[in-house]
N, C-alpha and C. Protein backbone atom coordinates (compact mmCIF):
# COMPACT_ATOMS: atom_id res chain seq x y z
N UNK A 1 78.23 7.56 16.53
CA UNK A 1 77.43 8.50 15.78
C UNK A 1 76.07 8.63 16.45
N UNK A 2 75.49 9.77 17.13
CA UNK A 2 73.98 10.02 17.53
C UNK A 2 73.36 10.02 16.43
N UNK A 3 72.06 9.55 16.81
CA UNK A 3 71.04 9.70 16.29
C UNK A 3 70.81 11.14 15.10
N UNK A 4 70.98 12.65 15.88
CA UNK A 4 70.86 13.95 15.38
C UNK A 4 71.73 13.73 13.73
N UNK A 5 72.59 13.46 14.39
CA UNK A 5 73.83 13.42 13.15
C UNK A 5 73.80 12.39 11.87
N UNK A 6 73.66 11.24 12.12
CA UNK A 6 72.51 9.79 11.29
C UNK A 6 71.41 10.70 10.53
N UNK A 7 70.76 11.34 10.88
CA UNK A 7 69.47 12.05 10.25
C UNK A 7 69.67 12.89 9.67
N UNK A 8 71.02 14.20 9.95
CA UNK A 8 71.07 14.87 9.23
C UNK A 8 72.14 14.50 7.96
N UNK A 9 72.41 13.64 8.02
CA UNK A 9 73.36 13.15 6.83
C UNK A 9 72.18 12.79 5.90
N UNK A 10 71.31 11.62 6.49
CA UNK A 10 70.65 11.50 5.48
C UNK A 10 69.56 12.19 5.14
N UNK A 11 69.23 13.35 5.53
CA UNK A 11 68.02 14.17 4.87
C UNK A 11 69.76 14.89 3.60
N UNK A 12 70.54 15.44 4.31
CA UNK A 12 71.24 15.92 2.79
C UNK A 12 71.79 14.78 2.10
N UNK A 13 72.13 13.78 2.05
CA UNK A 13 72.54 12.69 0.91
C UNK A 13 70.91 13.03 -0.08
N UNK A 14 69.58 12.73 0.69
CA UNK A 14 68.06 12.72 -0.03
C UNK A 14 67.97 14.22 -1.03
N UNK A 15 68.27 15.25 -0.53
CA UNK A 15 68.35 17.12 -0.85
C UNK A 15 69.62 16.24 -2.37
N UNK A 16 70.91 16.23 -1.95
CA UNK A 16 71.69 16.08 -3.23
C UNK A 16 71.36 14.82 -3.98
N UNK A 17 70.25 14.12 -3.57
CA UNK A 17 70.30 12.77 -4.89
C UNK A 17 68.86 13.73 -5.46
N UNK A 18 67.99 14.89 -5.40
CA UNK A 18 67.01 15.30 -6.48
C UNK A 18 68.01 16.01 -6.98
N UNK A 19 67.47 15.74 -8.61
CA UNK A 19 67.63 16.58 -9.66
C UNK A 19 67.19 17.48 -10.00
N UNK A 20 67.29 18.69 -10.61
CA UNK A 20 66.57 19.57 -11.63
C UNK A 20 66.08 19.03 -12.51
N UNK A 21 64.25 19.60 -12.95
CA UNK A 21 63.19 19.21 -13.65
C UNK A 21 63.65 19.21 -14.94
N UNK A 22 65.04 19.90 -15.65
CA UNK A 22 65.27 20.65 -17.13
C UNK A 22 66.21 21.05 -17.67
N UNK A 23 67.54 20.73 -16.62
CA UNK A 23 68.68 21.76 -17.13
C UNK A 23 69.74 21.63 -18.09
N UNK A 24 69.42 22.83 -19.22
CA UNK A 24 69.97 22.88 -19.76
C UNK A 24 71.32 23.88 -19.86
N UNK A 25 72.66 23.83 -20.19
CA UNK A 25 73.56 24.48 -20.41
C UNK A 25 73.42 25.54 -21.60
N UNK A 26 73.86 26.81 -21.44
CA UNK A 26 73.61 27.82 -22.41
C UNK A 26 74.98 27.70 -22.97
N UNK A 27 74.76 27.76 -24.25
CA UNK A 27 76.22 27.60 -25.26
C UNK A 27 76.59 28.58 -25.75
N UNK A 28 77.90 29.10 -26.36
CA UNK A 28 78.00 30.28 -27.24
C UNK A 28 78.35 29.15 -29.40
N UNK A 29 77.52 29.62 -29.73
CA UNK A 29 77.46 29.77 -31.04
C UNK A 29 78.04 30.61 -31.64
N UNK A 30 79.73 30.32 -32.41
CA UNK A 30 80.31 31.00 -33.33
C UNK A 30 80.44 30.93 -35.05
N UNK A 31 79.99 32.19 -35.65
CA UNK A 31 80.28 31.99 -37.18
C UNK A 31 81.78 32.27 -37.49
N UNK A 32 81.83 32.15 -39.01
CA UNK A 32 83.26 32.32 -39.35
C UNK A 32 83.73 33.86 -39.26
N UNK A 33 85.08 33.76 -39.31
CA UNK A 33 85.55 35.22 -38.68
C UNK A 33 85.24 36.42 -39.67
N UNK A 34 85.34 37.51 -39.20
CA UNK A 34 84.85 38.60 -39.92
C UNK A 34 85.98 39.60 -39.56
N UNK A 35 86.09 40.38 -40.58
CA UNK A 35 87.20 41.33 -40.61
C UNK A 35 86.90 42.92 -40.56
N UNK A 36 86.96 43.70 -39.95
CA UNK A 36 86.52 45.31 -40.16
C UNK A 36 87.35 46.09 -40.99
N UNK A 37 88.21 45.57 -41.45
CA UNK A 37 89.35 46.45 -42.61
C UNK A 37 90.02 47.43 -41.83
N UNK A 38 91.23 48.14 -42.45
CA UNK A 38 91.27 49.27 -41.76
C UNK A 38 90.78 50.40 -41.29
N UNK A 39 90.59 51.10 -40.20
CA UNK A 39 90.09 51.90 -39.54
C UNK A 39 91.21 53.28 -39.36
N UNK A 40 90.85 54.39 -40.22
CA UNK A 40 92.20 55.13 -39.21
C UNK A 40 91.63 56.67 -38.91
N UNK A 41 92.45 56.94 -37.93
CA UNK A 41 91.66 57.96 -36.78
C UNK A 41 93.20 59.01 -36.32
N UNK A 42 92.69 60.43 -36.34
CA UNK A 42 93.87 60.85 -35.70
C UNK A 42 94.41 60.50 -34.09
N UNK A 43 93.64 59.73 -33.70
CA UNK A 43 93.70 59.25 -32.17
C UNK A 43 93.76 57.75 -32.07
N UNK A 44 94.08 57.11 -31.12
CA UNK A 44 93.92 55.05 -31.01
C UNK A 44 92.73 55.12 -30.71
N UNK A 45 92.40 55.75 -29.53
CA UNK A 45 91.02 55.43 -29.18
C UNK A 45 90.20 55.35 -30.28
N UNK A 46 89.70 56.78 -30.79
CA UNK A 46 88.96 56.83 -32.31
C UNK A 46 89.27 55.99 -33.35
N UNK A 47 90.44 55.30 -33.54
CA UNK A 47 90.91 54.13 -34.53
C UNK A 47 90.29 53.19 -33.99
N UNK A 48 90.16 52.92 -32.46
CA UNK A 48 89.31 51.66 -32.33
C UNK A 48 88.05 51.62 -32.35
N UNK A 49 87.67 52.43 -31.94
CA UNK A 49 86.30 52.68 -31.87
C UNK A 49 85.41 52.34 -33.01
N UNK A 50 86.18 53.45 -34.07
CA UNK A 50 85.51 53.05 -35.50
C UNK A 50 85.98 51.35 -36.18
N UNK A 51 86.93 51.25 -35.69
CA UNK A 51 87.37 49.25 -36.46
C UNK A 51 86.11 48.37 -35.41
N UNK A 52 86.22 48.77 -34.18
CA UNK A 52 85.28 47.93 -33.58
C UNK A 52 83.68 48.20 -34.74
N UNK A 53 83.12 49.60 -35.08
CA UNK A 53 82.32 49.79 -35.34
C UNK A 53 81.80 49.00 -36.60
N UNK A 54 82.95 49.30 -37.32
CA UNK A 54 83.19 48.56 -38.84
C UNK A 54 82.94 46.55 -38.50
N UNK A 55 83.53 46.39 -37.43
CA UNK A 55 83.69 45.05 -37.13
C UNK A 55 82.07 44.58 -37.48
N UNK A 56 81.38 45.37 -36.40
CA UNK A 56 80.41 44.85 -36.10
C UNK A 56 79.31 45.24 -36.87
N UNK A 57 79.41 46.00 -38.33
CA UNK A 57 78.18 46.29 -39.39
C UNK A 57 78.73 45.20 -40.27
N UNK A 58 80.18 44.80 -40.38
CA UNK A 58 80.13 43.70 -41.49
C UNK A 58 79.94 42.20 -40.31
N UNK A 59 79.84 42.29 -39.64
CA UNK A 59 79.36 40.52 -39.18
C UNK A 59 77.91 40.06 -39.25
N UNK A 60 77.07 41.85 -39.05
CA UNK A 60 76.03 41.85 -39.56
C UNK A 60 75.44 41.81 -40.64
N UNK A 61 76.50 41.75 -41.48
CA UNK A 61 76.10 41.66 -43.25
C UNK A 61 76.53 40.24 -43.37
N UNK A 62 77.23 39.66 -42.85
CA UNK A 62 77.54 38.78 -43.10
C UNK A 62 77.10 37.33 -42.18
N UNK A 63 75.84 37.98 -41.70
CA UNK A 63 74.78 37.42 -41.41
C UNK A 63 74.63 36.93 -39.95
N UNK A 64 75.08 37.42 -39.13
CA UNK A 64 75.18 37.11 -37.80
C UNK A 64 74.41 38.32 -36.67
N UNK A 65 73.27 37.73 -36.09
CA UNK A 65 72.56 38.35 -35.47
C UNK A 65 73.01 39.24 -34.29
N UNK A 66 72.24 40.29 -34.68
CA UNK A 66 73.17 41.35 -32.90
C UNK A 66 74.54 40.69 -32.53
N UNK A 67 75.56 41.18 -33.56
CA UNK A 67 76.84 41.29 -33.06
C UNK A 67 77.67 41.69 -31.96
N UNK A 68 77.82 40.62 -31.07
CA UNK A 68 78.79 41.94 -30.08
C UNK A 68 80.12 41.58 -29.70
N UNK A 69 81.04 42.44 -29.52
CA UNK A 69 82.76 42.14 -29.76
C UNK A 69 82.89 41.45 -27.84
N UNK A 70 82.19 41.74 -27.44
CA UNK A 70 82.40 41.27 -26.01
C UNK A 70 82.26 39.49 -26.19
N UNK A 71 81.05 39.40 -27.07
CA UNK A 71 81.09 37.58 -26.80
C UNK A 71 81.89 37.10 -28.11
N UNK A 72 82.34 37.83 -28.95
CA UNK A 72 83.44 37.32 -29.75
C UNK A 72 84.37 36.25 -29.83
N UNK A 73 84.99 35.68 -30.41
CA UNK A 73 85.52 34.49 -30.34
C UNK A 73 86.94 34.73 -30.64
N UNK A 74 88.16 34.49 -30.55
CA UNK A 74 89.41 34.70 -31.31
C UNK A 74 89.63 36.29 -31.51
N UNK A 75 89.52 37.03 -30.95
CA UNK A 75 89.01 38.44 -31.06
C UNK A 75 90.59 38.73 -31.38
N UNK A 76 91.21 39.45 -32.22
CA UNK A 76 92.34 40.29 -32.57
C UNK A 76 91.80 41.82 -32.86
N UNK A 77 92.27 42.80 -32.01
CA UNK A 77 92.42 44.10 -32.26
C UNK A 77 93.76 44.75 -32.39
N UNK A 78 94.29 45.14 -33.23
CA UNK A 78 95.83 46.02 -33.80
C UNK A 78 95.68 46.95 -34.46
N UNK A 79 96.33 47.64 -33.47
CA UNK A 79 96.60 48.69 -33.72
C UNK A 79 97.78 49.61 -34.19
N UNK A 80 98.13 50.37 -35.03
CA UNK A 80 99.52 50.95 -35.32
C UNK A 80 99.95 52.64 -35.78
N UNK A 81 100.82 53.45 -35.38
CA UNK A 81 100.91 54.55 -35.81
C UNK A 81 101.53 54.60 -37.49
N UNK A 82 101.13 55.23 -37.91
CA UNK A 82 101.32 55.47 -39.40
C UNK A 82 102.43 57.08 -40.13
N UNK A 83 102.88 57.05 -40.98
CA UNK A 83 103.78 57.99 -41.32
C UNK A 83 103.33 59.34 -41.06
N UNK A 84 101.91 59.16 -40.93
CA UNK A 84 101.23 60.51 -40.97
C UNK A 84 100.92 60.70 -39.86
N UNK A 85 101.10 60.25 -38.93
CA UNK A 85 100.96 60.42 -37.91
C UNK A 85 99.45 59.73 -36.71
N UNK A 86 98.60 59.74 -37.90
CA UNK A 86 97.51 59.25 -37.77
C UNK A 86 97.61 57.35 -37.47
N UNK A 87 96.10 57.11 -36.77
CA UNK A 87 96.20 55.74 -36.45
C UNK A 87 95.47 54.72 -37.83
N UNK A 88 95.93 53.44 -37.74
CA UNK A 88 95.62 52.75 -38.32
C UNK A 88 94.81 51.35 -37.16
N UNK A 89 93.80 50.87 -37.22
CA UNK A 89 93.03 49.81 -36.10
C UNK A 89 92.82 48.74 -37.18
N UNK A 90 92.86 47.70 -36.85
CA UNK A 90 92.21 46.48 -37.96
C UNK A 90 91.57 45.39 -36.78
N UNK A 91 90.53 45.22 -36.87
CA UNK A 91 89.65 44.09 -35.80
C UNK A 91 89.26 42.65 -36.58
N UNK A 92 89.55 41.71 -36.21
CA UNK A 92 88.78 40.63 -36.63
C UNK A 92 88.70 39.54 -35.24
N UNK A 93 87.36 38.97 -35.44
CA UNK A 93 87.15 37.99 -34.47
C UNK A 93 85.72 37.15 -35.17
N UNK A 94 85.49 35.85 -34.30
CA UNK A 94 84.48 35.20 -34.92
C UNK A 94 83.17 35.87 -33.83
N UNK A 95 81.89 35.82 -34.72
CA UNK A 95 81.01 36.65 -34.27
C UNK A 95 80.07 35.31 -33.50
N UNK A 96 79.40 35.49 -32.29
CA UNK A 96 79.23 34.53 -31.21
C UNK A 96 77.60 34.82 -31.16
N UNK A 97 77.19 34.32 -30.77
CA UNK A 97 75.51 34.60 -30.09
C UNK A 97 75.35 33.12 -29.12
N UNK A 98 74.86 33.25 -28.44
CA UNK A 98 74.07 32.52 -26.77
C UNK A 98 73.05 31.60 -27.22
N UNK A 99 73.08 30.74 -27.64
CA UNK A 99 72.41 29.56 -27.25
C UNK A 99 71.48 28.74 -26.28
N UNK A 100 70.50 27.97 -25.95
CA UNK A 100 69.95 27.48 -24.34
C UNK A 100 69.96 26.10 -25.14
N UNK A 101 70.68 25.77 -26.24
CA UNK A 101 71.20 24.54 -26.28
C UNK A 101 71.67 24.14 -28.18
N UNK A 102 72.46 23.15 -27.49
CA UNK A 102 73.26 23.27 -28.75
C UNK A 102 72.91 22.70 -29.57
N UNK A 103 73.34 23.59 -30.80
CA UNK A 103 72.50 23.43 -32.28
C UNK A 103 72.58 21.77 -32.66
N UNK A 104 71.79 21.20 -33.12
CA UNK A 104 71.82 19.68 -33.34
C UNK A 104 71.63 18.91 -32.26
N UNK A 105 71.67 19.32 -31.01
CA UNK A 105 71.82 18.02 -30.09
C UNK A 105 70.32 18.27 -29.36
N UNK A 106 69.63 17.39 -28.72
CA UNK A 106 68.69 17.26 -28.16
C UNK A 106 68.87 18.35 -26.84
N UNK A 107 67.59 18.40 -26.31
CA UNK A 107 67.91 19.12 -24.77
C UNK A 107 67.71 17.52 -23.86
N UNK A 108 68.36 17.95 -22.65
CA UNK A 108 68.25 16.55 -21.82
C UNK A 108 68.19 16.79 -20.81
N UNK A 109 67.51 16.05 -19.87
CA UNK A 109 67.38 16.38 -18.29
C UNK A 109 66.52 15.30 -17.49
N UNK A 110 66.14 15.17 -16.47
CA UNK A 110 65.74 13.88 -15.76
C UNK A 110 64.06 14.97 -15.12
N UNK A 111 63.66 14.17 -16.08
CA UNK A 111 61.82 14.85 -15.97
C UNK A 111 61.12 13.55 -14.38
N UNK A 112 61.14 14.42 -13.44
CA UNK A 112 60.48 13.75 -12.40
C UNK A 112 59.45 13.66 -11.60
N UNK A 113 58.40 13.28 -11.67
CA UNK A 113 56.93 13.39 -10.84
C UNK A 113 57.29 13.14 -9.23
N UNK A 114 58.35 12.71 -8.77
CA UNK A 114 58.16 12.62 -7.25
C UNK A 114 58.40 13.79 -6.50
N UNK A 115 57.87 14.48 -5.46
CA UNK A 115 57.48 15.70 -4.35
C UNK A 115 58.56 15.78 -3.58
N UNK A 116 59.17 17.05 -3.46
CA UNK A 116 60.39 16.80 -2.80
C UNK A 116 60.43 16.66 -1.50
N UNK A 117 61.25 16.07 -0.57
CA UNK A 117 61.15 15.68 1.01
C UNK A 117 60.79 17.06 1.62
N UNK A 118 60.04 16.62 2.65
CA UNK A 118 59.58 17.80 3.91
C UNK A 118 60.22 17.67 4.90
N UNK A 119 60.90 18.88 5.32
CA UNK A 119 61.96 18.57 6.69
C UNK A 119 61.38 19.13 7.48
């Protein structure tokens, strides 16, 4: 093993043994599920559209901040044609919001005063 190669191992073993000053993991936070009832539309699209819509004014009543079906949890959307020809949509999923740490638990991380190496 040269010398060059000895040195550069250990300047990166030194680079991967510092830590980050803080890091925390961002969580998703889910409430209990919420239901949009039926939705029906002479079209699927328009059946979903409006069940998604419905989804997301009752998760907001039901107390869950800026709802959105994208970070949803358990998400079910069904859809079905009906005698009349018209659509029927029914949405339920649990309503989610983003976290920078999880509810109850401490934040944790390795708080360090030493300067990082100069190469």
């Amino acid at each position: 093993m040269t010398l060059r190669v000895a040195l550069a191992m250990g300047v990166s073993v030194a680079v991967v043994g510092m830590a980050a000053p803080d890091a925390a993991a961002a969580v998703r936070v889910c409430k209990a599920p919420v239901s949009s009832g039926l939705a029906t539309d002479v079209s699927e699209p328009g059946s979903r559209r409006k069940a998604l819509g419905a989804w997301v004014a009752n998760a907001k009543s039901a107390g869950a901040q800026n709802p959105s079906w994208r970070l949803a949890s358990n998400k079910i959307l069904k859809c079905a044609r009906i005698a009349t020809g018209q659509f029927d949509c029914i949405a339920r999923a649990e309503p989610c919001s983003i976290s920078q740490a999880a509810p109850g638990l401490p934040r944790r991380g390795i708080r360090t005063k030493e300067k990082p190496i100069a190469i």
